[in-house]
Structures are given as C-alpha cells and as structure tokens.
PDB file of N, CA and C in Angstrom:
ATOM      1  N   UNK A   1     -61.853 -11.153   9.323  1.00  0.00           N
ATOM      2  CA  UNK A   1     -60.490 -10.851   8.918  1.00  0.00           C
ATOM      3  C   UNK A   1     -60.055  -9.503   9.486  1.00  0.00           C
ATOM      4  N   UNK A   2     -61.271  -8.328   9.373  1.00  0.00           N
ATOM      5  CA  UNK A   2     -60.258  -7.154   9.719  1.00  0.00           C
ATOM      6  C   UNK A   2     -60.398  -7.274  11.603  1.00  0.00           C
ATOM      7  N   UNK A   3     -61.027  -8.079  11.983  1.00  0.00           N
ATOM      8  CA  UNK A   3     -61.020  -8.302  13.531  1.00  0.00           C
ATOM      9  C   UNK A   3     -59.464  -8.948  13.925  1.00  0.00           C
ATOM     10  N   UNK A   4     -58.807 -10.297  13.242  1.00  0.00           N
ATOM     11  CA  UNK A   4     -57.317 -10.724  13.215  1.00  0.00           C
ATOM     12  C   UNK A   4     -56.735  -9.301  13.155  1.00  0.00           C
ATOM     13  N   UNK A   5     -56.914  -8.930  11.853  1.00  0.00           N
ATOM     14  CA  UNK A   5     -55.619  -7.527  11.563  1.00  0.00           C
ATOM     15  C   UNK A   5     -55.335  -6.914  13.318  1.00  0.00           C
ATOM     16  N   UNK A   6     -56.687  -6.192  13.119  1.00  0.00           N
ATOM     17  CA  UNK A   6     -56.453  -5.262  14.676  1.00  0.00           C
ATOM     18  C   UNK A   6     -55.961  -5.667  15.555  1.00  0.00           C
ATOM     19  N   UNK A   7     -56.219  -6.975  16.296  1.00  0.00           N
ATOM     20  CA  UNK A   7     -55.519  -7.655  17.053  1.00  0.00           C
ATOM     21  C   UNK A   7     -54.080  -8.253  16.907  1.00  0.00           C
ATOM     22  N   UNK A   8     -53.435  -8.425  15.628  1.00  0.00           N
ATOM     23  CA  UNK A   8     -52.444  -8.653  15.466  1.00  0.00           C
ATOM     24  C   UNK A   8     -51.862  -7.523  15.560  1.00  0.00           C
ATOM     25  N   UNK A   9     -52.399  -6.683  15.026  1.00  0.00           N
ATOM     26  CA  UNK A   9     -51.192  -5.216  14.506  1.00  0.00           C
ATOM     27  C   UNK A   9     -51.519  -4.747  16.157  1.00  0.00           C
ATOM     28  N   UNK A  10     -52.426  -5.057  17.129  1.00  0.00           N
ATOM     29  CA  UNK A  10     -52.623  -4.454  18.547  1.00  0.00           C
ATOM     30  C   UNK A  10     -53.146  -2.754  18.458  1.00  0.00           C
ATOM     31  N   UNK A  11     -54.152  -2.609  17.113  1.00  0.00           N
ATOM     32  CA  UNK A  11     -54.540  -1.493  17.319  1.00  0.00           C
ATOM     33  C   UNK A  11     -55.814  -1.292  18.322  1.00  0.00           C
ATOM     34  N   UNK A  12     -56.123  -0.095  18.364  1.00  0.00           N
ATOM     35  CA  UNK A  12     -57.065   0.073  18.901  1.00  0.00           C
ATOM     36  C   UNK A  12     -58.043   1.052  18.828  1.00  0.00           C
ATOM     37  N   UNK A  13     -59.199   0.972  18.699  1.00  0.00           N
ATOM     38  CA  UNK A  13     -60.536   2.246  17.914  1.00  0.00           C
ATOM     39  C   UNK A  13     -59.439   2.544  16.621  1.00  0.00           C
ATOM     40  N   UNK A  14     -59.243   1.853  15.342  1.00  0.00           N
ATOM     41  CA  UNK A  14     -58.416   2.326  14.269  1.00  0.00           C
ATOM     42  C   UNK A  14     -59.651   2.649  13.222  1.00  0.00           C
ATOM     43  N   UNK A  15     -58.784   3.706  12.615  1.00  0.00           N
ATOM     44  CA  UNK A  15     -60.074   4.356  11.248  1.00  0.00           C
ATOM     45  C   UNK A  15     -59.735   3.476  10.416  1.00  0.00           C
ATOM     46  N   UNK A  16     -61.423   2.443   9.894  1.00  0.00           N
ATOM     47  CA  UNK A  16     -61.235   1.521   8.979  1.00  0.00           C
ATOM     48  C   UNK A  16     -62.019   2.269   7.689  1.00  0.00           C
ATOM     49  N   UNK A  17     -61.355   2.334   6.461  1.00  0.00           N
ATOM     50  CA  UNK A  17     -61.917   2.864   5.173  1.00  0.00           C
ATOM     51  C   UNK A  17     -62.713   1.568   4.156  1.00  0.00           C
ATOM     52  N   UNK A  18     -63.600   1.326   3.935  1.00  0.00           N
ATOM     53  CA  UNK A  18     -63.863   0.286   2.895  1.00  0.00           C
ATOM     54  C   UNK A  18     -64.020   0.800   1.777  1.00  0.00           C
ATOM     55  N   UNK A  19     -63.832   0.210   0.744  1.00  0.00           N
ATOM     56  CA  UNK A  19     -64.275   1.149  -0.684  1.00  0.00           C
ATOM     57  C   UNK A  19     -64.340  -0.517  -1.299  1.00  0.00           C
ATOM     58  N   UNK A  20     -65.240  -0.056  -2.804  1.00  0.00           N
ATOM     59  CA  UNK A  20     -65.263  -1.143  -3.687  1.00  0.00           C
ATOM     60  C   UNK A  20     -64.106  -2.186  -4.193  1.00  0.00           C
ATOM     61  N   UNK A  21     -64.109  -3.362  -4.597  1.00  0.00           N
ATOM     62  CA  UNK A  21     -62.502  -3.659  -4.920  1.00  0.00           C
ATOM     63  C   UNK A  21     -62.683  -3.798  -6.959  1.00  0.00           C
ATOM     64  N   UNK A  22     -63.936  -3.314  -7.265  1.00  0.00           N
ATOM     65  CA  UNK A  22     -64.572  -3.323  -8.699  1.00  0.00           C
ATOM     66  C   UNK A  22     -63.833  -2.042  -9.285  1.00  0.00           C
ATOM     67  N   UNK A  23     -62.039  -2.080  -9.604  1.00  0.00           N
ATOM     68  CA  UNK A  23     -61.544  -1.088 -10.030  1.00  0.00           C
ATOM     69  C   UNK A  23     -61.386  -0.642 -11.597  1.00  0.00           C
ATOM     70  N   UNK A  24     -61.955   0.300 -12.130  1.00  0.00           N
ATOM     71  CA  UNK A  24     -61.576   0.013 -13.869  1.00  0.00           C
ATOM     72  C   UNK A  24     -60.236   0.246 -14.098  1.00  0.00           C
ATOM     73  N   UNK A  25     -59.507   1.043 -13.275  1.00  0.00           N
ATOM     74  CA  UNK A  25     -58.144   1.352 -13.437  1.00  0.00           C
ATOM     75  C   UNK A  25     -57.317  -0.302 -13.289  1.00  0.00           C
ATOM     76  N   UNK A  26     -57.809  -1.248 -12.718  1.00  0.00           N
ATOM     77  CA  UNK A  26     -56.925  -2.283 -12.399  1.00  0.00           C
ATOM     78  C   UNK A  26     -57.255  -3.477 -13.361  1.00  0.00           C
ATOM     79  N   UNK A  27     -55.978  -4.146 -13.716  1.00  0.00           N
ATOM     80  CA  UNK A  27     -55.569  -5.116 -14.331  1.00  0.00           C
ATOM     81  C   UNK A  27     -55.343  -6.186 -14.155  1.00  0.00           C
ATOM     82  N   UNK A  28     -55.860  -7.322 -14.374  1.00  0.00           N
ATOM     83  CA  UNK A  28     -55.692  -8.528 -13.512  1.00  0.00           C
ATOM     84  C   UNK A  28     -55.145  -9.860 -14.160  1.00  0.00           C
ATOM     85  N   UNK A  29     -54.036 -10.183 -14.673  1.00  0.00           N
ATOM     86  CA  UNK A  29     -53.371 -11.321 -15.614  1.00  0.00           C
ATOM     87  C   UNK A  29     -52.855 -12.295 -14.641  1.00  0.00           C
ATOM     88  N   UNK A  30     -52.856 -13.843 -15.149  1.00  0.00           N
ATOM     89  CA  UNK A  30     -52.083 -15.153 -14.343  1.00  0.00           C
ATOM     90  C   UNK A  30     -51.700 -15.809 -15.678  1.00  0.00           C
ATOM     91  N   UNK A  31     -50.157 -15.996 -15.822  1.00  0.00           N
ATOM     92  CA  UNK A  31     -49.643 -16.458 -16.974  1.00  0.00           C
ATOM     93  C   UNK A  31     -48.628 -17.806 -16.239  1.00  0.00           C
ATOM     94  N   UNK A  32     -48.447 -18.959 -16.908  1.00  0.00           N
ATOM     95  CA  UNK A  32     -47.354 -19.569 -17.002  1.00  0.00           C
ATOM     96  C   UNK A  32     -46.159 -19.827 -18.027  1.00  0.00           C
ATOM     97  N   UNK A  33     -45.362 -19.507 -17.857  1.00  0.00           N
ATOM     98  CA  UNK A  33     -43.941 -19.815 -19.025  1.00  0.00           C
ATOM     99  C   UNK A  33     -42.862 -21.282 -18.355  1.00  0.00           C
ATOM    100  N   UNK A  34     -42.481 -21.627 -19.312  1.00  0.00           N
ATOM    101  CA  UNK A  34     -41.195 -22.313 -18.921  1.00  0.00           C
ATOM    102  C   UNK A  34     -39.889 -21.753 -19.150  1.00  0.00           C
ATOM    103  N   UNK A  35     -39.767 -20.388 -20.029  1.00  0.00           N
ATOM    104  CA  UNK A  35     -38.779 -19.811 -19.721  1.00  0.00           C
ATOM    105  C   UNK A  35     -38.451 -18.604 -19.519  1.00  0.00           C
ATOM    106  N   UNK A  36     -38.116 -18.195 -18.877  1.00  0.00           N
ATOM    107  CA  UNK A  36     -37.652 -16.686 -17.933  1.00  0.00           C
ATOM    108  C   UNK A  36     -37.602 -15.853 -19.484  1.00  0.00           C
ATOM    109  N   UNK A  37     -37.088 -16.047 -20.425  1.00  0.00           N
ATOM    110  CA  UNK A  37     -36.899 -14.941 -21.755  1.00  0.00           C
ATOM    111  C   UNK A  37     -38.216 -15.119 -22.292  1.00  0.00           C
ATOM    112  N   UNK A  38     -39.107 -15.599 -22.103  1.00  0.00           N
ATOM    113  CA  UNK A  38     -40.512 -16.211 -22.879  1.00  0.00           C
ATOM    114  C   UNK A  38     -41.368 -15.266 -21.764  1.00  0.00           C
ATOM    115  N   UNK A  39     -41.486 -15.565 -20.564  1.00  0.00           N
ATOM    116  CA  UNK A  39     -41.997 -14.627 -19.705  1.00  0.00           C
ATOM    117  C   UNK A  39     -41.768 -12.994 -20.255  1.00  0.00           C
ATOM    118  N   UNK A  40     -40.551 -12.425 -19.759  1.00  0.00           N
ATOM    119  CA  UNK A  40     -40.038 -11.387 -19.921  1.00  0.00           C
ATOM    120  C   UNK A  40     -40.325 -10.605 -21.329  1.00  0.00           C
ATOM    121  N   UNK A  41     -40.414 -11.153 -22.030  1.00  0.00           N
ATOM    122  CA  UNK A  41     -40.820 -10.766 -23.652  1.00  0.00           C
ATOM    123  C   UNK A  41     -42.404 -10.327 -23.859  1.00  0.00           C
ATOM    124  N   UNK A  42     -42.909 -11.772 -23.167  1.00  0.00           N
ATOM    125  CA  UNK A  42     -44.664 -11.261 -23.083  1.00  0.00           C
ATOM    126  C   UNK A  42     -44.521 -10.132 -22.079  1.00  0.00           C
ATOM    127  N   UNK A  43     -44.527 -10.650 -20.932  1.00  0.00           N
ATOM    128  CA  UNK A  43     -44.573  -9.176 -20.049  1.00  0.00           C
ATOM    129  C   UNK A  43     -44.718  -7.803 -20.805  1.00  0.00           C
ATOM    130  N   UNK A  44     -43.403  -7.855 -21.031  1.00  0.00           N
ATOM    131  CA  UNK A  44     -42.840  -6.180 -21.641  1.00  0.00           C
ATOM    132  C   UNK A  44     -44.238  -5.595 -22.654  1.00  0.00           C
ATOM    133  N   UNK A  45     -44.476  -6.808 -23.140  1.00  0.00           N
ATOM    134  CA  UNK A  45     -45.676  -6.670 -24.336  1.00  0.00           C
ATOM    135  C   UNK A  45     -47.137  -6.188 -23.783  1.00  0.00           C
ATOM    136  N   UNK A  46     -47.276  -7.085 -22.595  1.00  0.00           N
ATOM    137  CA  UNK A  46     -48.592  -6.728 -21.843  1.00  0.00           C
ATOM    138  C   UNK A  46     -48.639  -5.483 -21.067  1.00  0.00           C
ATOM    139  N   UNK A  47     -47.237  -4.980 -20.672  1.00  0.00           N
ATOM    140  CA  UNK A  47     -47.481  -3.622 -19.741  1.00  0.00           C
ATOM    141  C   UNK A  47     -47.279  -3.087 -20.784  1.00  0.00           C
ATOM    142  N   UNK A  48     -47.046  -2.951 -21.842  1.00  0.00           N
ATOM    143  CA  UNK A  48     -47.020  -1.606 -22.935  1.00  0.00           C
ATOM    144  C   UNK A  48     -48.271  -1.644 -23.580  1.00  0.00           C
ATOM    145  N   UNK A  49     -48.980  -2.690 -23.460  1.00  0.00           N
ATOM    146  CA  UNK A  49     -50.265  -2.672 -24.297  1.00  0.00           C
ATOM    147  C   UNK A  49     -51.289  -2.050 -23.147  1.00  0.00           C
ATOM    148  N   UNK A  50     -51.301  -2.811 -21.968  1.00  0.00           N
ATOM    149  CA  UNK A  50     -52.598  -2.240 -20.798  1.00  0.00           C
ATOM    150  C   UNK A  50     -52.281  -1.070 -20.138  1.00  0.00           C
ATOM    151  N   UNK A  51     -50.870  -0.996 -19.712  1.00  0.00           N
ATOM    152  CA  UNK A  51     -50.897   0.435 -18.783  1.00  0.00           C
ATOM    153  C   UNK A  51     -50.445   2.145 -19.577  1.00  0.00           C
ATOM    154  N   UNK A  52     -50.120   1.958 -20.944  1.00  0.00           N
ATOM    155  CA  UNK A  52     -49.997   3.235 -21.185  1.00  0.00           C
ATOM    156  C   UNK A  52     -49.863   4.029 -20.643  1.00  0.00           C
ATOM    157  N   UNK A  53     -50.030   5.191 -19.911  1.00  0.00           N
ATOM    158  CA  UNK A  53     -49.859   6.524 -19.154  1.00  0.00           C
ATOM    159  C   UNK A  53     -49.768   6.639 -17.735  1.00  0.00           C
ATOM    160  N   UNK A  54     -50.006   5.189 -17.447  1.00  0.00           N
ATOM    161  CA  UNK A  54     -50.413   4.865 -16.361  1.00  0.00           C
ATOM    162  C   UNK A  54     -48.709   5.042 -14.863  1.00  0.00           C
ATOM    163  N   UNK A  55     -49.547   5.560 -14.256  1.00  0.00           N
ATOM    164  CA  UNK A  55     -48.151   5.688 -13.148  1.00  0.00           C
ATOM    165  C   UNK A  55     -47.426   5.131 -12.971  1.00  0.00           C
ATOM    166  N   UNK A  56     -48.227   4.040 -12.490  1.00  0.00           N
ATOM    167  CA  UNK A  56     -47.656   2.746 -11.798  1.00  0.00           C
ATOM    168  C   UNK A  56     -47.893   1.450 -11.865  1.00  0.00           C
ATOM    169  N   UNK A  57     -47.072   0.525 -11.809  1.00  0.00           N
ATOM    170  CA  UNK A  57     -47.482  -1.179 -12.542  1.00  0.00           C
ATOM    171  C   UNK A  57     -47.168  -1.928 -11.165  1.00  0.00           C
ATOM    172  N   UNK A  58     -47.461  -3.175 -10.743  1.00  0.00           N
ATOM    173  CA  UNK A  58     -47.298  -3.658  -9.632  1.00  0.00           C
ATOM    174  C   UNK A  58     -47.339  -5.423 -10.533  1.00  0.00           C
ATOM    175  N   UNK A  59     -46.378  -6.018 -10.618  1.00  0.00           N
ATOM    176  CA  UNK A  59     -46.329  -7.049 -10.914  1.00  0.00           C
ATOM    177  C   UNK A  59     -45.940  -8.154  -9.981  1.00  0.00           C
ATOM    178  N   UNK A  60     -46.385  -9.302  -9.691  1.00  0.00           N
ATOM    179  CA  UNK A  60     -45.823 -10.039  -8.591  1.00  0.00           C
ATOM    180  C   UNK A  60     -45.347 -11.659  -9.174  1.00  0.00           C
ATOM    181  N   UNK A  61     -44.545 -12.030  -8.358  1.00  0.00           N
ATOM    182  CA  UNK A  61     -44.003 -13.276  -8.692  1.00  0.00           C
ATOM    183  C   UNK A  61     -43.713 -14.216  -8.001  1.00  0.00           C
ATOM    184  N   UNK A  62     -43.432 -15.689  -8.152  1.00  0.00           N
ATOM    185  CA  UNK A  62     -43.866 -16.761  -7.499  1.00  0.00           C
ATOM    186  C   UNK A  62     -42.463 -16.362  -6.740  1.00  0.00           C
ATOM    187  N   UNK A  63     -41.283 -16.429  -6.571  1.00  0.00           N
ATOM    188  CA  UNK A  63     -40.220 -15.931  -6.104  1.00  0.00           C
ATOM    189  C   UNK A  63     -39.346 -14.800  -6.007  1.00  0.00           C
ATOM    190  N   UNK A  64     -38.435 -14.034  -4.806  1.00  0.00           N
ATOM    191  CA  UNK A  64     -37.847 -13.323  -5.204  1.00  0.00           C
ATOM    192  C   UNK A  64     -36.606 -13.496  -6.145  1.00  0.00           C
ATOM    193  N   UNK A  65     -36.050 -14.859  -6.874  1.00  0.00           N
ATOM    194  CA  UNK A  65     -35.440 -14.916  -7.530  1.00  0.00           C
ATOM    195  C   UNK A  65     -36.063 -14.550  -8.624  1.00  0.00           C
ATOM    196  N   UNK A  66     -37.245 -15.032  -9.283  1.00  0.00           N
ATOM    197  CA  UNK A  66     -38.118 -15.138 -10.398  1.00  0.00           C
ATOM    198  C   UNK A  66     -38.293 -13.147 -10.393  1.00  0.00           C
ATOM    199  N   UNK A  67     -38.780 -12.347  -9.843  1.00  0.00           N
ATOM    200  CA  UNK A  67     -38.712 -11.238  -9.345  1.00  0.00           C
ATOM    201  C   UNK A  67     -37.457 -10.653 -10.470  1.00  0.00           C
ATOM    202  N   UNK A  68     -35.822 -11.417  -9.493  1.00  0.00           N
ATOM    203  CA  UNK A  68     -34.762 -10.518  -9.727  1.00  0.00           C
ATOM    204  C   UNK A  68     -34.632 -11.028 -11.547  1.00  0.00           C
ATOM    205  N   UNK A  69     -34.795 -11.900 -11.906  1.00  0.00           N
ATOM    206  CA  UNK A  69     -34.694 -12.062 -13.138  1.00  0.00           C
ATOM    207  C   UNK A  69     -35.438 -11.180 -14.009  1.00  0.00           C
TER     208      UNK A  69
END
C-alpha cells in the first residue's frame, strides 16, 4: 500500500513515519438509526460522554447530505 501511495502521489525518497495504530486517546463507534433526530440525539450523548476535554472529535458519515443534517 505505501508503495501505490508514492507512486500515485509521484513522490520520491519521501520521509515515511510509522507509529502504532493501538491509540488510548481514540474512539471507535458504528451505529445505525432510521431517523436523522434519533441519530443526532444519541450522538450529542456519546461525544459528551467519551470526549470530555478533548480537542477534537472527527465523526464520519455515510453521506455528505447525512453529514449536513
């Protein structure tokens, strides 16, 4: 895989960093809802319960509509 990258991105001699991906800082949830207010409600609930103090949240979604909602 990081042999594709280089060749796609057309780098060349690039500084590759590896580190563990065993993060305690990171959070890892897969939920399904059928409705956008049912989602949004848990959500709000789960980032106030796991990330507390925490900087930054990175949530992702099956669409950028699902996203803008």
């Amino acid at each position: 895989v990081q042999e594709d990258i280089k060749c796609s991105l057309e780098l060349e001699d690039p500084f590759i960093a590896i580190g563990s991906y065993d993060r305690k800082n990171l959070f890892y949830s897969v939920g399904s809802f059928s409705h956008v207010a049912s989602f949004r409600d848990d959500l709000i609930k789960e980032v106030a319960k796991y990330v507390g103090d925490a900087a930054s949240t990175i949530i992702y979604c099956t669409t950028v509509k699902d996203a803008e909602e």
